[in-house]
N, C-alpha and C. Protein backbone atom coordinates (compact mmCIF):
# COMPACT_ATOMS: atom_id res chain seq x y z
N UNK A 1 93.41 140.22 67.54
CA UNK A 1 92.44 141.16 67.05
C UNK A 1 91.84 140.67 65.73
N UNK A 2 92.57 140.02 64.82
CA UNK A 2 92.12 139.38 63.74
C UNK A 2 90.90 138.63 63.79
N UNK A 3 91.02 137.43 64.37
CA UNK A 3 90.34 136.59 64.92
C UNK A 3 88.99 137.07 65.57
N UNK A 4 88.99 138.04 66.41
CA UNK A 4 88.04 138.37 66.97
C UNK A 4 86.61 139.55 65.45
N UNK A 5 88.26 140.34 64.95
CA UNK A 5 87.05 140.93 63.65
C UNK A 5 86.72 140.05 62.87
N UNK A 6 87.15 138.64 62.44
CA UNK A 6 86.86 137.93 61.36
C UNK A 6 84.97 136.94 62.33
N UNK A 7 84.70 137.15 63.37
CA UNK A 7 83.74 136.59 64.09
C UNK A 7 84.36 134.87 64.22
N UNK A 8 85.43 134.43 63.95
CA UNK A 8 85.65 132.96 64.44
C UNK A 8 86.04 132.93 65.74
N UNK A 9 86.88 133.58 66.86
CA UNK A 9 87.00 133.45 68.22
C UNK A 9 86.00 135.10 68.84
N UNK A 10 86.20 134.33 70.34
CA UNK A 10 85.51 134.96 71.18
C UNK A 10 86.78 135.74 72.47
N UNK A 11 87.21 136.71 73.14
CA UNK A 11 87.56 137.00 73.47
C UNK A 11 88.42 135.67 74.57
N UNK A 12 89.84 136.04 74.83
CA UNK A 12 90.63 134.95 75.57
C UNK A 12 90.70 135.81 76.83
N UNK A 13 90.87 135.19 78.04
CA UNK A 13 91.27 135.36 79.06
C UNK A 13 92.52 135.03 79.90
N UNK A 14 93.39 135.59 80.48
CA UNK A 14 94.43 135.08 80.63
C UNK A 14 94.89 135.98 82.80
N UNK A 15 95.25 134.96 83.44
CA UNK A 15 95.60 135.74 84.30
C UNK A 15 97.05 134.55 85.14
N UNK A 16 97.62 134.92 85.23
CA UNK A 16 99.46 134.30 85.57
C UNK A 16 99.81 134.27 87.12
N UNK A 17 99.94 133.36 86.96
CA UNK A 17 100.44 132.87 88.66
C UNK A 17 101.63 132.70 88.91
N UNK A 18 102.50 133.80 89.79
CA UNK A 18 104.01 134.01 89.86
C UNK A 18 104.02 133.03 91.17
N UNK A 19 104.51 131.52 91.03
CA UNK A 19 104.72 130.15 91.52
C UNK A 19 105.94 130.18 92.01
N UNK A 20 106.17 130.21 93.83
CA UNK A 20 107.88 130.45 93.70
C UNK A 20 108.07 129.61 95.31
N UNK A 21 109.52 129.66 95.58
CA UNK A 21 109.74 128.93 96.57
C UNK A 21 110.68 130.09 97.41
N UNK A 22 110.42 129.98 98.71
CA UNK A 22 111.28 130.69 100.03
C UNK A 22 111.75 129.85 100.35
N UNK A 23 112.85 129.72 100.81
CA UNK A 23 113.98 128.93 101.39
C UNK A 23 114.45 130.04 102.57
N UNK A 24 114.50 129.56 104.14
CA UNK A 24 115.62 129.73 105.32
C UNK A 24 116.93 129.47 105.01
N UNK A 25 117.28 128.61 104.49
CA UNK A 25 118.43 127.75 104.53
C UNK A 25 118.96 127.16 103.24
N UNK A 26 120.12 127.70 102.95
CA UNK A 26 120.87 127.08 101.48
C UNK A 26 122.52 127.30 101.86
N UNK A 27 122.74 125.66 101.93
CA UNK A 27 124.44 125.70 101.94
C UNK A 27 124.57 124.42 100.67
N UNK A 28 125.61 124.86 99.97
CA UNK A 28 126.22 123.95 99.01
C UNK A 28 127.78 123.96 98.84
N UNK A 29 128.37 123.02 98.34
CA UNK A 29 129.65 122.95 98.23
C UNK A 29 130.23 122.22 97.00
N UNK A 30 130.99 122.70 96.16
CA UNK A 30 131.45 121.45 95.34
C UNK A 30 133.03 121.87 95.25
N UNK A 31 133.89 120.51 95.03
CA UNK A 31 135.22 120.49 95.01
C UNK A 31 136.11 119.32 94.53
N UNK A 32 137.30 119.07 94.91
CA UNK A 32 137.27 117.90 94.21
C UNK A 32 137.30 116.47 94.57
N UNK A 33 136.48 116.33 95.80
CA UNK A 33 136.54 115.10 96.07
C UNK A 33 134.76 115.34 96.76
N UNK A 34 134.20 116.10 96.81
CA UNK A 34 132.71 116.01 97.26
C UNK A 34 132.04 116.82 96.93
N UNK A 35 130.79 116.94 96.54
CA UNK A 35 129.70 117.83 96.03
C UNK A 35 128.33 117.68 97.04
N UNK A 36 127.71 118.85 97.64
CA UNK A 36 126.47 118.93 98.48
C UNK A 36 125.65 120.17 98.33
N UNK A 37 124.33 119.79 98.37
CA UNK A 37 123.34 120.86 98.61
C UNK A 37 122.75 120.53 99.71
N UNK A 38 122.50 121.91 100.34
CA UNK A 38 121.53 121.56 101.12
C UNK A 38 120.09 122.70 101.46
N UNK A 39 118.77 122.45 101.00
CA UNK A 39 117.80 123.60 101.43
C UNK A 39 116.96 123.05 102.47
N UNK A 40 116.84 123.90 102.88
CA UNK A 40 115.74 123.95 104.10
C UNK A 40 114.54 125.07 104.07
N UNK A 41 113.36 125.14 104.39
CA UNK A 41 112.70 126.16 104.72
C UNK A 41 111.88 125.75 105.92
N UNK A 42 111.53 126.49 107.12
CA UNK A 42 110.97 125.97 108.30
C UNK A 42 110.07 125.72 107.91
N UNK A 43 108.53 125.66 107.43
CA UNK A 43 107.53 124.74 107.46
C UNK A 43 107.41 123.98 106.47
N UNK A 44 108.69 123.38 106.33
CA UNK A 44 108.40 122.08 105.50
C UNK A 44 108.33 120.64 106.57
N UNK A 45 107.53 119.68 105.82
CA UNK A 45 106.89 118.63 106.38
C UNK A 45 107.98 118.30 107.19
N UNK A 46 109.36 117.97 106.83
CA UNK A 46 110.25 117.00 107.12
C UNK A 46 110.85 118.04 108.50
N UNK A 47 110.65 118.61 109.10
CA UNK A 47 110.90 119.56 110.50
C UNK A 47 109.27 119.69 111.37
N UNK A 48 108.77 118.61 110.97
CA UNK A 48 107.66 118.15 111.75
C UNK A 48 107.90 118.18 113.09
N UNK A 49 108.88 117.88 113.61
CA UNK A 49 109.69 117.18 114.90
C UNK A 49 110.24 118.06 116.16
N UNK A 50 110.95 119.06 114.57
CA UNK A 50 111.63 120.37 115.63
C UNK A 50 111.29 121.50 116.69
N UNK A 51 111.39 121.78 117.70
CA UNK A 51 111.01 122.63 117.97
C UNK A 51 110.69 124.03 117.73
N UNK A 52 110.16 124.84 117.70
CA UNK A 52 109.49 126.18 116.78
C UNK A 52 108.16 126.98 118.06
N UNK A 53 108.81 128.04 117.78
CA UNK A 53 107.48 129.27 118.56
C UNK A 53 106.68 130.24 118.16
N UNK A 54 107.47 130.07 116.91
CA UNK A 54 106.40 131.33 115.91
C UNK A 54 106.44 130.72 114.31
N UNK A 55 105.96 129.14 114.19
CA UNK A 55 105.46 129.21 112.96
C UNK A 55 105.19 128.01 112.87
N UNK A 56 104.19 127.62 112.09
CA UNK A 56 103.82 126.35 112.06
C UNK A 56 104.01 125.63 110.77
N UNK A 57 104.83 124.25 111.12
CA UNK A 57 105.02 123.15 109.89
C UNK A 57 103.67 123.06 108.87
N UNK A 58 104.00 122.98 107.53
CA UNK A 58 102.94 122.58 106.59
C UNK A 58 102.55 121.40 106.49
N UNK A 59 101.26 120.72 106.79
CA UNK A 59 101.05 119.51 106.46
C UNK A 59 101.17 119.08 104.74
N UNK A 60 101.35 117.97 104.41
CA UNK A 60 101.35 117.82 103.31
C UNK A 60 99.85 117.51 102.89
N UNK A 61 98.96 117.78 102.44
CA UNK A 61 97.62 117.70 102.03
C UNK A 61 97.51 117.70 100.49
N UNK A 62 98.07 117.66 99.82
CA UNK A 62 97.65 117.30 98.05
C UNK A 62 96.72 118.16 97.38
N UNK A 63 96.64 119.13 97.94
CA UNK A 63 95.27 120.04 97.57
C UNK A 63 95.97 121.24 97.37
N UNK A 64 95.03 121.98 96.52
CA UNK A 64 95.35 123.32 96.56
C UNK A 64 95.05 124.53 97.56
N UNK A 65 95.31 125.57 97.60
CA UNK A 65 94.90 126.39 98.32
C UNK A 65 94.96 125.75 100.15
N UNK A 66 96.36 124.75 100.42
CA UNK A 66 96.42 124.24 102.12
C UNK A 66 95.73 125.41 102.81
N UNK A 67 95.98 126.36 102.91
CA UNK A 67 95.60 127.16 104.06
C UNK A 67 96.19 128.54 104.20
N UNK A 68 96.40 129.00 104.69
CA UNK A 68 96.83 130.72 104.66
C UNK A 68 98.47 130.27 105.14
N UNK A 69 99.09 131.24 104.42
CA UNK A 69 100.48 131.18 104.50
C UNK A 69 101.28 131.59 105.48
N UNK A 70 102.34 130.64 106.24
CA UNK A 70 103.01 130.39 107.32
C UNK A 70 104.92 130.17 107.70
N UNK A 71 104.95 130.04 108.29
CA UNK A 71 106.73 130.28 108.65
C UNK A 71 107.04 131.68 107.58
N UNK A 72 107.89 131.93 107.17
CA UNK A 72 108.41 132.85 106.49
C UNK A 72 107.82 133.88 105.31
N UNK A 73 106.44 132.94 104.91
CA UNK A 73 105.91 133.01 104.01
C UNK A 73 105.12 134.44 103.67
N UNK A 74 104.62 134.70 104.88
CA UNK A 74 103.26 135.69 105.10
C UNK A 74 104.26 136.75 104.86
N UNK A 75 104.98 137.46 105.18
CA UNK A 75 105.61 138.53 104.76
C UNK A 75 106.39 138.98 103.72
N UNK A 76 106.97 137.78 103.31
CA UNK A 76 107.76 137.58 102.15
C UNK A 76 106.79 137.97 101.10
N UNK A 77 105.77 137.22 100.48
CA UNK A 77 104.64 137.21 100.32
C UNK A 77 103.86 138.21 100.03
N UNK A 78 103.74 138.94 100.91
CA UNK A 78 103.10 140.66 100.77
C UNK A 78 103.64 141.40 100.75
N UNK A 79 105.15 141.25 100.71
CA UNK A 79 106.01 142.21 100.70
C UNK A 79 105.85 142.28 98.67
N UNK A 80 106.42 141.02 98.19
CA UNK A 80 105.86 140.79 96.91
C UNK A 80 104.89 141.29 96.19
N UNK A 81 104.07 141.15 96.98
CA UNK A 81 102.75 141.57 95.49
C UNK A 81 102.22 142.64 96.26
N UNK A 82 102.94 143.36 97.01
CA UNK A 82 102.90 145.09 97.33
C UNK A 82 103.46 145.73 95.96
N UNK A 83 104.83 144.98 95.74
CA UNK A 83 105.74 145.63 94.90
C UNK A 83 104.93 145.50 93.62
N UNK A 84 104.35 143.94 93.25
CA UNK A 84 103.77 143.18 91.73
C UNK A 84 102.67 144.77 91.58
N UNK A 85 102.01 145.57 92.75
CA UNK A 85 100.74 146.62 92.61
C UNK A 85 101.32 147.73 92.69
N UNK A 86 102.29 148.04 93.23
CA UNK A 86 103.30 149.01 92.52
C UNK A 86 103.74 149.34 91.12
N UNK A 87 103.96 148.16 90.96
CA UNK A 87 104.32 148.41 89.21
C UNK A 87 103.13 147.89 88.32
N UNK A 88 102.10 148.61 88.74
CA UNK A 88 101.03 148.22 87.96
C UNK A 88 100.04 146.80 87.87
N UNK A 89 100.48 146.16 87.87
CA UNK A 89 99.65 144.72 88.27
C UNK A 89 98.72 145.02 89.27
N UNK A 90 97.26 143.67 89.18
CA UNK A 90 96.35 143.75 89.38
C UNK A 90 96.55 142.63 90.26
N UNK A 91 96.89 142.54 91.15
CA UNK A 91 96.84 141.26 92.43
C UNK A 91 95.59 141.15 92.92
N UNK A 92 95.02 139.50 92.68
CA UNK A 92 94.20 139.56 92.98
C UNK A 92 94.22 138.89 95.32
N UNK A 93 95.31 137.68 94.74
CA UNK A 93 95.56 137.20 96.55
C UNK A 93 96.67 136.35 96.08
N UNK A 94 97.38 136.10 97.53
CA UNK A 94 98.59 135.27 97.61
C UNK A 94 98.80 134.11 99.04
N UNK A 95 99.02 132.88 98.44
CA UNK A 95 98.84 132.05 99.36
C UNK A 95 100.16 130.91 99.28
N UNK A 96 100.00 130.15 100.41
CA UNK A 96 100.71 128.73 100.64
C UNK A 96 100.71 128.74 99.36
N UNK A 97 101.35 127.40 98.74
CA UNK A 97 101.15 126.40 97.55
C UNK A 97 101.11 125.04 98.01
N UNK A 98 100.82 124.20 97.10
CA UNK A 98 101.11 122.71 97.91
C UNK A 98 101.42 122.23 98.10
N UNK A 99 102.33 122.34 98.00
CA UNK A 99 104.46 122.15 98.23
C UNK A 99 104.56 122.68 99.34
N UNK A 100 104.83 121.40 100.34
CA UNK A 100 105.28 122.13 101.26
C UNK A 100 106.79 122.46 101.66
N UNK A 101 107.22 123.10 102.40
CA UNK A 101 108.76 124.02 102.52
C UNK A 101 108.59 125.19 101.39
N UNK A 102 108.19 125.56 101.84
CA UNK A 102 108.08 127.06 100.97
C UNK A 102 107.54 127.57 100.05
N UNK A 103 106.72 126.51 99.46
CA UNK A 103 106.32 126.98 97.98
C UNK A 103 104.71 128.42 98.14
N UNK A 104 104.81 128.84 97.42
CA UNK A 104 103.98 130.53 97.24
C UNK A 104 103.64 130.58 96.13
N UNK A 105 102.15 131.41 96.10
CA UNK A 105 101.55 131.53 95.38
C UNK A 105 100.98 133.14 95.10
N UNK A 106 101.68 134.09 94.07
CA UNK A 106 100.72 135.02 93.52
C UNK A 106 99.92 135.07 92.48
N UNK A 107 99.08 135.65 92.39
CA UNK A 107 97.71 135.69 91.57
C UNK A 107 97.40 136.51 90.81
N UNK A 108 97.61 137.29 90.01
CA UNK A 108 97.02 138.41 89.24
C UNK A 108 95.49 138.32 88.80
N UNK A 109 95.04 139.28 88.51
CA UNK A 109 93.36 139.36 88.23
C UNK A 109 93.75 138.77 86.26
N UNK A 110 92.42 138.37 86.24
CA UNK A 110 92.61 137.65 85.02
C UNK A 110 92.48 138.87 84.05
N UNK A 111 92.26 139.21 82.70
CA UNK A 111 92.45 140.15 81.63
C UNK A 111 92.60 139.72 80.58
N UNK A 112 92.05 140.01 79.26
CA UNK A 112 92.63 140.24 77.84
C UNK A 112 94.29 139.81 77.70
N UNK A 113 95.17 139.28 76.84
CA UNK A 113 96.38 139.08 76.70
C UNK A 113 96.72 140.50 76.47
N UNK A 114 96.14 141.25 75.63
CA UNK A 114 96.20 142.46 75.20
C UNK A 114 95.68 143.53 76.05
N UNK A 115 95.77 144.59 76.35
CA UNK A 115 94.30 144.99 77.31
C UNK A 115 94.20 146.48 76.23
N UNK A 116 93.75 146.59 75.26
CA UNK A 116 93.63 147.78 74.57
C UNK A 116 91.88 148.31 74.64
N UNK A 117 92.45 149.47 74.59
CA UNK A 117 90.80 150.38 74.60
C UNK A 117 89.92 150.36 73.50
N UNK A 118 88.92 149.93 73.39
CA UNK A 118 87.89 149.87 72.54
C UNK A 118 87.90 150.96 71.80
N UNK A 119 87.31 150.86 70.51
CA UNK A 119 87.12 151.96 69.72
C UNK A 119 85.70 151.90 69.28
């Protein structure tokens, strides 16, 4: 607020992207003679191979925004930023990420850091 009454800045914008990963599959073990992880999520690249009837592997493409969200994702997903607009947040959309095996993307609408009412 300083900044903005002194006329040297101009209003900031800010909107946060809750960046996360779904996982199917997590076994690990440690003890004293061996240590293992292991994750899996069905549309990751590396289950290219496997057989599947209701979801399709992520290509790896290097880009943002691959495509609308798949295997586990789509529900997980909106189940999420049902809740993020529940508690007030401004969702704007939620997608793949570019990571493939699971990675997700929510969006909030951008805003003030602050959001106070004008006087």
């Amino acid at each position: 607020m300083y900044l903005k009454n002194t006329g040297l800045a101009i209003p900031a914008f800010f909107g946060a992207e809750a960046e996360f990963f779904i996982f199917d599959n997590i076994s690990f073990d440690q003890n004293q003679h061996c240590g293992y992880y292991y994750i899996d999520a069905e549309d990751g690249r590396w289950n290219s191979g496997r057989a599947r009837t209701t979801w399709a592997t992520a290509a790896v493409q290097g880009r943002l925004l691959p495509g609308a969200a798949h295997g586990s994702l789509p529900g997980s997903a909106q189940r999420d930023a049902q809740v993020m607009i529940k508690c007030g947040l401004h969702i704007e959309c939620h997608h793949h990420e570019v990571a493939t095996g699971g990675q997700a993307e929510i969006d909030q609408r951008f805003d003030t850091l602050v959001n106070r009412p004008t006087t």
